[in-house]
PDB file of N, CA and C in Angstrom:
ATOM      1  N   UNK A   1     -35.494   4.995-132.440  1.00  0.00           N
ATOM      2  CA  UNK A   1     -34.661   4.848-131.268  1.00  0.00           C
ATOM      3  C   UNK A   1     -33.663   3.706-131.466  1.00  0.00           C
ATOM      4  N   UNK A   2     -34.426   2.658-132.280  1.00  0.00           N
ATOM      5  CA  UNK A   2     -32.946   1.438-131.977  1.00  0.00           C
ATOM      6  C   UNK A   2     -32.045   1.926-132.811  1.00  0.00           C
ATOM      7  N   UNK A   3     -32.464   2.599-133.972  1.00  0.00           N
ATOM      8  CA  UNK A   3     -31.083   3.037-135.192  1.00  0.00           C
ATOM      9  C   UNK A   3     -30.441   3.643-134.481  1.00  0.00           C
ATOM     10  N   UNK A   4     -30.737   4.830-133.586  1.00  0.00           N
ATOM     11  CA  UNK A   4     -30.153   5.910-133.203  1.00  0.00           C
ATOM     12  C   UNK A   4     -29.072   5.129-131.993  1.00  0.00           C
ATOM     13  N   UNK A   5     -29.220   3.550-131.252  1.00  0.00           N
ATOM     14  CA  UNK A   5     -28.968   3.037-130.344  1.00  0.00           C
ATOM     15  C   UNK A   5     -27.145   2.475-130.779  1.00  0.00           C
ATOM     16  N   UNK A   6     -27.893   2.141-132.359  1.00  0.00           N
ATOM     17  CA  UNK A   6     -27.120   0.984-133.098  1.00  0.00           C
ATOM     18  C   UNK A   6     -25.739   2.393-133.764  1.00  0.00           C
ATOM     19  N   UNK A   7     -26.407   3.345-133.763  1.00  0.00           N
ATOM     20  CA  UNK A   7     -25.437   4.396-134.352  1.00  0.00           C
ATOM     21  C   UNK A   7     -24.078   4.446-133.408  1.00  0.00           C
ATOM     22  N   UNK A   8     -24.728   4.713-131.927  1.00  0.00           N
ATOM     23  CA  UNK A   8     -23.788   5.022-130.847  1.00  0.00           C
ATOM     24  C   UNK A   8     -22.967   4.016-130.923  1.00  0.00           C
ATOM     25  N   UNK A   9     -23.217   2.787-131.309  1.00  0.00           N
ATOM     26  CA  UNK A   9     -22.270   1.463-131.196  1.00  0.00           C
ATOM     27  C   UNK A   9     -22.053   1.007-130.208  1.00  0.00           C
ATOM     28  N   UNK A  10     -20.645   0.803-129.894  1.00  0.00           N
ATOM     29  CA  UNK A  10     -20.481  -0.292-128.523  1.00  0.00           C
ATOM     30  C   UNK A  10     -20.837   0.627-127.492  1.00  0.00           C
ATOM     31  N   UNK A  11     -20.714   2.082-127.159  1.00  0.00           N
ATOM     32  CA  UNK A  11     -21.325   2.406-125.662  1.00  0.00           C
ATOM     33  C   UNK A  11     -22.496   1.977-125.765  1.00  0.00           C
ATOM     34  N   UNK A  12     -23.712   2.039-126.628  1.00  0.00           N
ATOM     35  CA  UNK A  12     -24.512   1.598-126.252  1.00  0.00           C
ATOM     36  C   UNK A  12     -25.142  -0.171-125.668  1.00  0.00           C
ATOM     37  N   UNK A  13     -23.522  -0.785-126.655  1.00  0.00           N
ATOM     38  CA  UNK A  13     -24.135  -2.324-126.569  1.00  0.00           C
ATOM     39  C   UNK A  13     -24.326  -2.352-125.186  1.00  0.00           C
ATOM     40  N   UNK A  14     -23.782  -2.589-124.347  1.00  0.00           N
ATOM     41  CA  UNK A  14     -23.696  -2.855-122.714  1.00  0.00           C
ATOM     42  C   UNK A  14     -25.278  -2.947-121.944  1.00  0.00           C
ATOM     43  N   UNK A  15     -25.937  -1.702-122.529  1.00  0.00           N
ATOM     44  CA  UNK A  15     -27.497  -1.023-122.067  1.00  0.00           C
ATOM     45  C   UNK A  15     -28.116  -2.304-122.941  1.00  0.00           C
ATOM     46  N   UNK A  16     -28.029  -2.286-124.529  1.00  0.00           N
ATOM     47  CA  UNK A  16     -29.111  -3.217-124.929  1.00  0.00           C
ATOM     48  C   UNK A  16     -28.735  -4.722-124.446  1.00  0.00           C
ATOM     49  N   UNK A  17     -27.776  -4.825-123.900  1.00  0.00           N
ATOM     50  CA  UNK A  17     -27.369  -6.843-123.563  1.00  0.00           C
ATOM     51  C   UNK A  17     -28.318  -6.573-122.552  1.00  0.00           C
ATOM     52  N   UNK A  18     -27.855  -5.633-121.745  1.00  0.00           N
ATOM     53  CA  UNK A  18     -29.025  -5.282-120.007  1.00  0.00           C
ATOM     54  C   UNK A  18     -30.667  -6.087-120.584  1.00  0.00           C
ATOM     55  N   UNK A  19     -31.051  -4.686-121.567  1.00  0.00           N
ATOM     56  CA  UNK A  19     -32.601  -4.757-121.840  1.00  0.00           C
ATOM     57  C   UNK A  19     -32.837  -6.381-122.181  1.00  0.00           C
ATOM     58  N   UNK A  20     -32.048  -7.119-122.757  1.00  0.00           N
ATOM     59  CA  UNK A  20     -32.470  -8.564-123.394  1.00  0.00           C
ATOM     60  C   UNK A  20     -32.989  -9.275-121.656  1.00  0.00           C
ATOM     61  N   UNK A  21     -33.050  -8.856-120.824  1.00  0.00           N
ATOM     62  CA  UNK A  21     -32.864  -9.628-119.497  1.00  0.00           C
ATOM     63  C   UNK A  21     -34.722  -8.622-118.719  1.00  0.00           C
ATOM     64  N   UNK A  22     -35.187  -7.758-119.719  1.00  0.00           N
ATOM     65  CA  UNK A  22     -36.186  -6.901-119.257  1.00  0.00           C
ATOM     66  C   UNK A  22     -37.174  -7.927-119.078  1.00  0.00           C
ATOM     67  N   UNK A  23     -38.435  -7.169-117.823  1.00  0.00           N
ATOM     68  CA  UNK A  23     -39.797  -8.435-117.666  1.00  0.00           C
ATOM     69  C   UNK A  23     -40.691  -7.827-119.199  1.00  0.00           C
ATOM     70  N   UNK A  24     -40.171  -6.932-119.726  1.00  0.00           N
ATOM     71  CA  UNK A  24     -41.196  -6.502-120.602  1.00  0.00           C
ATOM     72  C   UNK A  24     -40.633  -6.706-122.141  1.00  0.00           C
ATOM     73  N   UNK A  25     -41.398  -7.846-122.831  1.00  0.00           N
ATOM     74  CA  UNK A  25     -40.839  -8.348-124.153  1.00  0.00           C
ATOM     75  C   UNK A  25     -40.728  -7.079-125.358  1.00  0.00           C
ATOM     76  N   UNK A  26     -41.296  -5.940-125.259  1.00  0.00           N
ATOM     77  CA  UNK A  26     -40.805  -5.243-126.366  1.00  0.00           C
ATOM     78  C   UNK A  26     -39.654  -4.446-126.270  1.00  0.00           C
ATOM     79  N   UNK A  27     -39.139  -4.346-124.930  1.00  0.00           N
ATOM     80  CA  UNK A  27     -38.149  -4.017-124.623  1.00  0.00           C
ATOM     81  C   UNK A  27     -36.962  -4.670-124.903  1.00  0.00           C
ATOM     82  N   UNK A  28     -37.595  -6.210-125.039  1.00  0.00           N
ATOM     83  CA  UNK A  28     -36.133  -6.906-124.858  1.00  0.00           C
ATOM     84  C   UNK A  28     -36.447  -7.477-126.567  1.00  0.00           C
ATOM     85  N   UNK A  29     -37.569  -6.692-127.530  1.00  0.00           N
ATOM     86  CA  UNK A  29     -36.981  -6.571-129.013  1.00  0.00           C
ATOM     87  C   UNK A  29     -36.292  -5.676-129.324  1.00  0.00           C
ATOM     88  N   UNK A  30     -36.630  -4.518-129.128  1.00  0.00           N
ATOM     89  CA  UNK A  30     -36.246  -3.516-129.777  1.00  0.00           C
ATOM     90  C   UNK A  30     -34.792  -3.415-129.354  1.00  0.00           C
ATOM     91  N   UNK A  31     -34.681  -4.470-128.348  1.00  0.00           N
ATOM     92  CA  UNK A  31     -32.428  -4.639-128.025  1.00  0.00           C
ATOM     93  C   UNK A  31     -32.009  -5.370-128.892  1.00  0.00           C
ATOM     94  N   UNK A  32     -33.068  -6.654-129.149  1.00  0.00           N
ATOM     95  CA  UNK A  32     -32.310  -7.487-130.018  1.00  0.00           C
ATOM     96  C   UNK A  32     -32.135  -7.060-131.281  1.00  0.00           C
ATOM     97  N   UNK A  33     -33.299  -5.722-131.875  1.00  0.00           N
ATOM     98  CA  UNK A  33     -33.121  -5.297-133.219  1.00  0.00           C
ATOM     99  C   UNK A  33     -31.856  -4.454-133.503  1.00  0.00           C
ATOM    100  N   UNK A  34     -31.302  -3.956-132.195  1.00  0.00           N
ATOM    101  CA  UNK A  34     -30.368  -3.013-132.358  1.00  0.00           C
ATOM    102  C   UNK A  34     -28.768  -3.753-132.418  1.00  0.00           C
ATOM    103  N   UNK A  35     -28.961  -4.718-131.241  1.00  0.00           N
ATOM    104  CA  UNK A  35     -27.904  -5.381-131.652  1.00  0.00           C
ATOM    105  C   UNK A  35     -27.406  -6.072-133.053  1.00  0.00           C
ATOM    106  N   UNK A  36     -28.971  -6.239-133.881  1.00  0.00           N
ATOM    107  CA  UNK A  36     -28.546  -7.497-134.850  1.00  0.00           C
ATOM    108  C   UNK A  36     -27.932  -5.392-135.546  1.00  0.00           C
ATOM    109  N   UNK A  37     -28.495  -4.661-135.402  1.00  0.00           N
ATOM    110  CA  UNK A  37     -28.169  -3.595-136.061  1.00  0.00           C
ATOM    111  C   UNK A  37     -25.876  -3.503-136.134  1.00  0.00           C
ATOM    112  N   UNK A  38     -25.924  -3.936-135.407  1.00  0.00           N
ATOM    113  CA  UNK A  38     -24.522  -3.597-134.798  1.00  0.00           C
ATOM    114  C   UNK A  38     -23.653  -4.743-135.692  1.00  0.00           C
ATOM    115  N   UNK A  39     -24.080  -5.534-135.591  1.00  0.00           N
ATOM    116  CA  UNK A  39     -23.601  -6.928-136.595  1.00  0.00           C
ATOM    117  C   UNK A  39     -22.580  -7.559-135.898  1.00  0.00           C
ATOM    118  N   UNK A  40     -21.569  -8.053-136.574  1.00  0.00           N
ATOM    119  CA  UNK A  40     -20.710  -8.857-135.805  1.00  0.00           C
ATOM    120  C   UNK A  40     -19.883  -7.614-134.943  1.00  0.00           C
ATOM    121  N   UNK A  41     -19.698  -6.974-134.599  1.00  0.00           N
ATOM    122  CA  UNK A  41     -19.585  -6.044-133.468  1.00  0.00           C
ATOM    123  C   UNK A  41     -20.155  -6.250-132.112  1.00  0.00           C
ATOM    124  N   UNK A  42     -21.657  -7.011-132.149  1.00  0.00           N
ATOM    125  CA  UNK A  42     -22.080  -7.131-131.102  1.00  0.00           C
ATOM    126  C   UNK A  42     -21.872  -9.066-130.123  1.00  0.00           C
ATOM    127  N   UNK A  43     -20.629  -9.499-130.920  1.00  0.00           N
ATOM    128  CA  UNK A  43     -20.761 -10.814-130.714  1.00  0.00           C
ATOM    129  C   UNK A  43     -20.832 -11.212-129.078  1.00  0.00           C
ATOM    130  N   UNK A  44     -20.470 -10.007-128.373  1.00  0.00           N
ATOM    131  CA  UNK A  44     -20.811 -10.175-126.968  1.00  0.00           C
ATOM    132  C   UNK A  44     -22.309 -10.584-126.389  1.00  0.00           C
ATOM    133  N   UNK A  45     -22.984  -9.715-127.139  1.00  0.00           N
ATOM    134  CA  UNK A  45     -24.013  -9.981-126.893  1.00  0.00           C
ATOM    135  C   UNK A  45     -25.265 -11.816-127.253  1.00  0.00           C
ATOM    136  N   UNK A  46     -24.272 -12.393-127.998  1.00  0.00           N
ATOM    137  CA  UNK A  46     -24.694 -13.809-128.425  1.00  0.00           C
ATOM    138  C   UNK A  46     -25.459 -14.739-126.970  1.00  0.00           C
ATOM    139  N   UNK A  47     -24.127 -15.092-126.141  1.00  0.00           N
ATOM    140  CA  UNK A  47     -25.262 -15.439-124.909  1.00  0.00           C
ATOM    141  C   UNK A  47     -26.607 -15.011-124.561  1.00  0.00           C
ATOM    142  N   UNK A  48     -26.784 -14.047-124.228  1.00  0.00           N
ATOM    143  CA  UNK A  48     -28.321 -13.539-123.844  1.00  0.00           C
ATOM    144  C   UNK A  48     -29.015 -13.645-125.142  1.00  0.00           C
ATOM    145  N   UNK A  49     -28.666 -13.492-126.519  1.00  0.00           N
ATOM    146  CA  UNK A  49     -29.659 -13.529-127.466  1.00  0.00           C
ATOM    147  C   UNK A  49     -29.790 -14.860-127.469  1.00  0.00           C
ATOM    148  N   UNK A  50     -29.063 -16.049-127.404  1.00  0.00           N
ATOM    149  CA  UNK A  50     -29.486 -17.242-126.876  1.00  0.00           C
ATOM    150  C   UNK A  50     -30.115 -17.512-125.854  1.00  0.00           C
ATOM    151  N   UNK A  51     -30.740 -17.042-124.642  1.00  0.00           N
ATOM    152  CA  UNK A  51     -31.808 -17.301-123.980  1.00  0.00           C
ATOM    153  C   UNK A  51     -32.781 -17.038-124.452  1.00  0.00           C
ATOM    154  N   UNK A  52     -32.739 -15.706-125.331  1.00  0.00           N
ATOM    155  CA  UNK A  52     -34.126 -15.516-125.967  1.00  0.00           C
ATOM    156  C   UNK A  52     -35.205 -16.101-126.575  1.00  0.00           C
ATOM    157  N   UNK A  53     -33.890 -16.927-127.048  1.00  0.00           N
ATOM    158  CA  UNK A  53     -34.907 -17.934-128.132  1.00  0.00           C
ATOM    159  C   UNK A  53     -35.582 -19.109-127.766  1.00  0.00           C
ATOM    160  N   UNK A  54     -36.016 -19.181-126.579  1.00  0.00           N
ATOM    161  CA  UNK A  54     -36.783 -19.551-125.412  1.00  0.00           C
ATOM    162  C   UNK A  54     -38.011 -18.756-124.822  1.00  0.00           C
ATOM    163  N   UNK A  55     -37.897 -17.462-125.135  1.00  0.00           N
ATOM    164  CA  UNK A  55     -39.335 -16.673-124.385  1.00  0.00           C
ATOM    165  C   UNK A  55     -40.173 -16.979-125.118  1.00  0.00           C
ATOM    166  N   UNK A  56     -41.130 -16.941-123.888  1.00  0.00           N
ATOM    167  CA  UNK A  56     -42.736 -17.196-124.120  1.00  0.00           C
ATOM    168  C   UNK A  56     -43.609 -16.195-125.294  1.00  0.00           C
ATOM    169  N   UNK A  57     -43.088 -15.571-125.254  1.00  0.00           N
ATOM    170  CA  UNK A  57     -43.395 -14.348-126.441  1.00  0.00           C
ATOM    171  C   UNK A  57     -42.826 -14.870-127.666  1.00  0.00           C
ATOM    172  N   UNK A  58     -43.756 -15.037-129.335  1.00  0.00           N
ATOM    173  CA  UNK A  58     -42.803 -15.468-130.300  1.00  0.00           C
ATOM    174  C   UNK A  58     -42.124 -14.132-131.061  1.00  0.00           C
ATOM    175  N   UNK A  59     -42.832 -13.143-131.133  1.00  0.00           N
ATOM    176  CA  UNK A  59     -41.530 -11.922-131.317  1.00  0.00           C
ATOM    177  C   UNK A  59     -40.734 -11.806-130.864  1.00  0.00           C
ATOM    178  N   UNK A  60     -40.322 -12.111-129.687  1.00  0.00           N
ATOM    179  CA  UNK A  60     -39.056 -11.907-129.010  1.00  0.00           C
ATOM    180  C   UNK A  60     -37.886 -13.374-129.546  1.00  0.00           C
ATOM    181  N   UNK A  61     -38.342 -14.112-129.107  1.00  0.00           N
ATOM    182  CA  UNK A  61     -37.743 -15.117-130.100  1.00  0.00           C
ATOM    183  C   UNK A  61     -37.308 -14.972-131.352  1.00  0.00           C
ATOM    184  N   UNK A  62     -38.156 -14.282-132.368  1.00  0.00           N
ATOM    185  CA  UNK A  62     -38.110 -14.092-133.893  1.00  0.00           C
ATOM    186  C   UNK A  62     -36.840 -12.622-134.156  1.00  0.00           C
ATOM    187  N   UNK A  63     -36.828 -11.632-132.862  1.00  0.00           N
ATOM    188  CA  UNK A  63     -35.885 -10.907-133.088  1.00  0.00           C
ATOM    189  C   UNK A  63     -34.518 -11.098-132.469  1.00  0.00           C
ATOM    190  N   UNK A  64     -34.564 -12.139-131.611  1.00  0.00           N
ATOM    191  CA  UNK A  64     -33.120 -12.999-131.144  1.00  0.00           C
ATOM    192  C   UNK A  64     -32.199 -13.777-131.579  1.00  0.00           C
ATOM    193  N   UNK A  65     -33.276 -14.212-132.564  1.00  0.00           N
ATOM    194  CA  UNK A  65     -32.484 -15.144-134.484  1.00  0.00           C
ATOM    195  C   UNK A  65     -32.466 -14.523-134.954  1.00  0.00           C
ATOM    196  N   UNK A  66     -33.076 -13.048-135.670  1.00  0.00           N
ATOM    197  CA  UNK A  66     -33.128 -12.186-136.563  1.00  0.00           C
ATOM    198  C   UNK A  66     -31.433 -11.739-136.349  1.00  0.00           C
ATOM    199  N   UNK A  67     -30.920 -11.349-134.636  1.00  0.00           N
ATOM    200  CA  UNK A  67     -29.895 -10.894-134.266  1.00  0.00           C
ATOM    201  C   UNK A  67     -29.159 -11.615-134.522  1.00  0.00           C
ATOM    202  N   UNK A  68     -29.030 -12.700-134.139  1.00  0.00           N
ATOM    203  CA  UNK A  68     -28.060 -13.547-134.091  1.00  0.00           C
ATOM    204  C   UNK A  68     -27.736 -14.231-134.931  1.00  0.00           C
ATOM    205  N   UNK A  69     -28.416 -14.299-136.050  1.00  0.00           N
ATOM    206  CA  UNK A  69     -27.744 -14.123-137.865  1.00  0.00           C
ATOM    207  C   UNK A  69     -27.422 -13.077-138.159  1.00  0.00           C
ATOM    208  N   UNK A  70     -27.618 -11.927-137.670  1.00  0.00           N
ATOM    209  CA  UNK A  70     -26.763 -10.758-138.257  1.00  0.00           C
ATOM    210  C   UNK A  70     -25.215 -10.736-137.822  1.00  0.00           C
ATOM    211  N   UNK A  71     -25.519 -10.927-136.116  1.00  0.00           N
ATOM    212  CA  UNK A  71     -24.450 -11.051-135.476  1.00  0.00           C
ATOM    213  C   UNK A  71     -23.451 -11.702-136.295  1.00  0.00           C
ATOM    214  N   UNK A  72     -23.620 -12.694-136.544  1.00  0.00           N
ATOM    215  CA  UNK A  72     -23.020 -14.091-136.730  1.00  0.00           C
ATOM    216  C   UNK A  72     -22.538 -13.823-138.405  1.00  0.00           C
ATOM    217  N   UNK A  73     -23.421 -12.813-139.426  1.00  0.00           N
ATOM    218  CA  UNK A  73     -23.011 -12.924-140.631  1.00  0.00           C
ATOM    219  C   UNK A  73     -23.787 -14.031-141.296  1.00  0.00           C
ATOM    220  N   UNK A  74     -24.979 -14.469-141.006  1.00  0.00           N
ATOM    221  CA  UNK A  74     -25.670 -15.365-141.561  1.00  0.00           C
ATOM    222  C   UNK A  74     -26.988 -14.468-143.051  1.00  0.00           C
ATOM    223  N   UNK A  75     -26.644 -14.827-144.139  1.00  0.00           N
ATOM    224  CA  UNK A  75     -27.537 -14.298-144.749  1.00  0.00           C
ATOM    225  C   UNK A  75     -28.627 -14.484-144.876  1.00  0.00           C
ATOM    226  N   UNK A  76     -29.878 -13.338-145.496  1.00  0.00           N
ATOM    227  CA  UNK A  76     -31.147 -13.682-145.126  1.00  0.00           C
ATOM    228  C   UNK A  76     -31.295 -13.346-143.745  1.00  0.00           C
ATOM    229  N   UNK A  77     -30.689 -12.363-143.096  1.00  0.00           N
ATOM    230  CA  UNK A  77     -31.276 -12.113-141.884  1.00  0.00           C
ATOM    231  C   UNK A  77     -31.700 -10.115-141.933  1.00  0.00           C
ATOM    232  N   UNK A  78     -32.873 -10.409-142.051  1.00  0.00           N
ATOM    233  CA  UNK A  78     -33.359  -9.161-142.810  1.00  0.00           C
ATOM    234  C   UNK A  78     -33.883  -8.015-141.175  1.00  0.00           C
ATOM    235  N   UNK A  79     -33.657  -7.013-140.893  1.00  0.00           N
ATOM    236  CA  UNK A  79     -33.621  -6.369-139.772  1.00  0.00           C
ATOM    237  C   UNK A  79     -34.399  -5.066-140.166  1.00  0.00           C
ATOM    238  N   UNK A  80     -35.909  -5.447-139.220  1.00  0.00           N
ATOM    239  CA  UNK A  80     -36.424  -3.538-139.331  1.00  0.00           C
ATOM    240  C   UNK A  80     -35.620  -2.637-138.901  1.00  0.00           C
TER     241      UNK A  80
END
């Protein structure tokens, strides 16, 4: 589902920035995996992946940096 998310591209970004804001943390990975999927395309999405890296959950955290080195073009940011 996130490839298939990351395929659609920017219509989809809009929905996964939403999900980063979900009460339910795998929801608000499997956005951040799609966005980092999108790469610097998704630089909109940078704010909210910066709150992330604050949840109480450490996967969710771990896929909000995962994103946001992709985003960003940071290497070594390796994405299921």
């Amino acid at each position: 589902m996130v490839k298939a998310l990351a395929a659609i591209g920017k219509p989809a970004m809009l929905g996964m920035i939403k999900a980063l804001s979900s009460r339910h943390g795998n929801v608000r990975i499997f956005a951040a995996s799609g966005l980092g999927r999108l790469g610097p395309k998704a630089k909109q999405a940078i704010p909210e992946l910066e709150k992330n890296l604050t949840h109480k959950q450490h996967y969710v955290r771990v896929a909000a940096e995962k994103a946001l080195k992709s985003i960003r073009g940071i290497k070594g940011a390796a994405l299921n």
